[in-house]
Protein backbone atom coordinates (compact mmCIF):
# COMPACT_ATOMS: atom_id res chain seq x y z
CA UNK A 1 135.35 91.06 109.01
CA UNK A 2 132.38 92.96 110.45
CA UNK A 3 131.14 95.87 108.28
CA UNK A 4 129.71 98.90 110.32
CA UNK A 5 126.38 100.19 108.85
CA UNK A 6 126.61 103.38 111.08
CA UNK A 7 127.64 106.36 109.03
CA UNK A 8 127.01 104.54 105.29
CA UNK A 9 125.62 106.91 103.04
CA UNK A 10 123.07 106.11 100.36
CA UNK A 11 123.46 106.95 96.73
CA UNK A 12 120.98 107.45 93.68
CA UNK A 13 122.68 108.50 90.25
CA UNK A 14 120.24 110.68 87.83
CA UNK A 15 121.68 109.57 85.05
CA UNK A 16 120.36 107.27 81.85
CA UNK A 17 122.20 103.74 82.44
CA UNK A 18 120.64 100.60 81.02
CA UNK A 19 119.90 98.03 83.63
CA UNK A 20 121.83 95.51 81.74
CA UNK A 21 124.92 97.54 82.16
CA UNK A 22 126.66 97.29 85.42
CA UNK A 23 126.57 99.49 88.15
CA UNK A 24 130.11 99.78 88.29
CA UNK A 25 129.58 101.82 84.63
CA UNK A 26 127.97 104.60 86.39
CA UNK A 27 130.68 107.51 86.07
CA UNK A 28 131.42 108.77 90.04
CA UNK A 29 130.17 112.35 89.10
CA UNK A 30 126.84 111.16 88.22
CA UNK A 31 126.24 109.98 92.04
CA UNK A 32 124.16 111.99 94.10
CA UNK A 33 123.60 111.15 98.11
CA UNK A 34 119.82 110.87 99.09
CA UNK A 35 120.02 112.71 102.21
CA UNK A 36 119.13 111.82 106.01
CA UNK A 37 119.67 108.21 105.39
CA UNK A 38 118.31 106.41 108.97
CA UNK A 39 117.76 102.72 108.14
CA UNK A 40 119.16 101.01 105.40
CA UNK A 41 116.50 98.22 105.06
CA UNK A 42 117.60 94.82 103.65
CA UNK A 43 119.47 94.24 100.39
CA UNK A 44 119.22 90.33 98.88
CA UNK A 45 116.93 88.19 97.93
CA UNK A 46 115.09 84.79 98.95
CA UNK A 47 113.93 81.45 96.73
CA UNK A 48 110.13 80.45 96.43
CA UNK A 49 109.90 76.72 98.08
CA UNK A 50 108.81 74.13 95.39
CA UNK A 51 107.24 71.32 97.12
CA UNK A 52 105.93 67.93 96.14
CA UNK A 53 104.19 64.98 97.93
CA UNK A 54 103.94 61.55 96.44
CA UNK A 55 102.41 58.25 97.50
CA UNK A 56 105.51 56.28 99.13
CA UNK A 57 106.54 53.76 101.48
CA UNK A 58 109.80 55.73 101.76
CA UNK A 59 110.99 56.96 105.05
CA UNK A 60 110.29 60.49 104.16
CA UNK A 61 107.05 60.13 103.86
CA UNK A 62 106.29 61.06 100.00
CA UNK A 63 107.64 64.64 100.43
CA UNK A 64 110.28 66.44 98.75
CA UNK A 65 111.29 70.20 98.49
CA UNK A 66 113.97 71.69 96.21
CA UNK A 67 114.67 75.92 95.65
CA UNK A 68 112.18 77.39 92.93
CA UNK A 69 112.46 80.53 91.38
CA UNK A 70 114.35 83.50 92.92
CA UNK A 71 113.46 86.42 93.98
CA UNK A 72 115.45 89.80 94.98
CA UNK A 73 113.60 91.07 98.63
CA UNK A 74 112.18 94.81 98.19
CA UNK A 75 114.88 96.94 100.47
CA UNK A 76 112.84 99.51 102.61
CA UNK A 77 114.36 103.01 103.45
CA UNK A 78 113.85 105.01 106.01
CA UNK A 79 114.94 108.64 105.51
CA UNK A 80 114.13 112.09 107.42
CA UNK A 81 111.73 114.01 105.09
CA UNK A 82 113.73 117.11 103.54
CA UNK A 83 111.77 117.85 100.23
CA UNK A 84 114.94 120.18 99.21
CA UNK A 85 117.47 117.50 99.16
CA UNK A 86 118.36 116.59 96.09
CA UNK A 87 118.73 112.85 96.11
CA UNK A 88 115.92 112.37 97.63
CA UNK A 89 114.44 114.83 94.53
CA UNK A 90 115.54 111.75 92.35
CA UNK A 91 114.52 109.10 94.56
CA UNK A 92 110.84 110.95 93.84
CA UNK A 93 111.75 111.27 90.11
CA UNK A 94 112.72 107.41 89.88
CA UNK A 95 108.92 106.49 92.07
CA UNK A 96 107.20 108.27 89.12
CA UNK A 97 109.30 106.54 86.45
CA UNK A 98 109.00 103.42 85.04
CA UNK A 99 112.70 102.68 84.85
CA UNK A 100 115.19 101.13 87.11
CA UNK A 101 117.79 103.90 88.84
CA UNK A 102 121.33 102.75 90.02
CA UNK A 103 121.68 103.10 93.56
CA UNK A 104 125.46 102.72 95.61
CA UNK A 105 125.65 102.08 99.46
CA UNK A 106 128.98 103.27 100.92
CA UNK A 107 129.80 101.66 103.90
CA UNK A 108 131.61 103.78 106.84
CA UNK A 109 135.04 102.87 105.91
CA UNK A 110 134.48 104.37 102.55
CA UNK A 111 135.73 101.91 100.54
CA UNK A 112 133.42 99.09 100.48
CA UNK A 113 130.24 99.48 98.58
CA UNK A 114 127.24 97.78 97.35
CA UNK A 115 125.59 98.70 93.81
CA UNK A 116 122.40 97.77 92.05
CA UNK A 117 119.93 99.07 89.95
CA UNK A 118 115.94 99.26 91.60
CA UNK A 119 113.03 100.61 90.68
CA UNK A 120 111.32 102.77 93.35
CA UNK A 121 108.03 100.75 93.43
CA UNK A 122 106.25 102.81 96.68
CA UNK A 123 107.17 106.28 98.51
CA UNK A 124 104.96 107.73 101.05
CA UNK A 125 105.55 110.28 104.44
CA UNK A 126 105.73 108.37 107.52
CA UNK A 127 104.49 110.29 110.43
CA UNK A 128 105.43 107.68 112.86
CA UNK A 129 105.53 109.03 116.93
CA UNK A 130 103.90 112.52 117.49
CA UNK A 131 107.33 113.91 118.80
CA UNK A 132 108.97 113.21 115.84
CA UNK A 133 110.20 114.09 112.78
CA UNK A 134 108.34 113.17 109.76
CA UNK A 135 109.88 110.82 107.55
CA UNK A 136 110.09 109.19 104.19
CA UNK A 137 110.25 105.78 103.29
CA UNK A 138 111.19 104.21 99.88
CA UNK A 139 110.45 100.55 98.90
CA UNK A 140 113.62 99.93 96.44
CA UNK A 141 113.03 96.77 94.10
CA UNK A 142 116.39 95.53 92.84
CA UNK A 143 116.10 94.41 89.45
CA UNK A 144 119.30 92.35 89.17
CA UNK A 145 121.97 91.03 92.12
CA UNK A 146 124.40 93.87 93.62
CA UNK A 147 128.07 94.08 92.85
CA UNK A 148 130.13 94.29 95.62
């Protein structure tokens, strides 16, 4: 089943959930959507490559590599710059915060949906071509796997 990304909307909740909770315990009046949503990034996450070499005769050659540690990948957003929209007033609140925020992503079909908590580690204005719009991009750090 393919999953169409066009017309998804982004959420951000403003409200005091511990990260050990689960998304899913955010009440549905809590979520707010950041506006202007135009690329959704990446959401998921990648292992560090442990790697070890070893005097042998064997046929491969004295190296082995297993999965190490895992990591969740930061998930960049790209968003047109409207400082009066109100999710993306949280999405600045949660930058200068030291917390992790839920955020939801509501696919097209309005049904399925990804949720995780991040912590908004970088937000700057992206000025990008000169007949453009400005823009704002978010670098969301998820601090524990989505639910689907």
């Amino acid at each position: 089943m393919l999953f169409p990304v066009a017309g998804s909307k982004l959420f951000i909740a403003d409200e005091e959930v511990p990260s050990h909770m689960p998304p899913a315990s955010v009440p549905d009046a809590a979520w707010v959507e950041v506006g202007e949503a135009e690329a959704l990034g990446v959401l998921g996450g990648r292992y560090e490559l442990e790697e070890a070499h070893y005097m042998s005769d064997a046929p491969d050659g004295g190296y082995m590599a297993v999965k190490g540690v895992h990591r969740p990948e930061t998930m960049q957003v790209i968003l047109g710059l409207d400082p009066l929209d109100p999710g993306q007033i949280i999405l600045r609140k949660a930058y200068r915060s030291r917390e992790a925020f839920p955020f939801r992503l509501l696919f097209a079909d309005g049904v399925t949906e990804r949720r995780w908590f991040a912590m908004v580690m970088s937000i700057g204005d992206v000025f990008d071509a000169a007949n453009n719009v400005m823009r704002l991009q978010a670098d969301l750090h998820p601090v524990a796997n989505p639910h689907r």
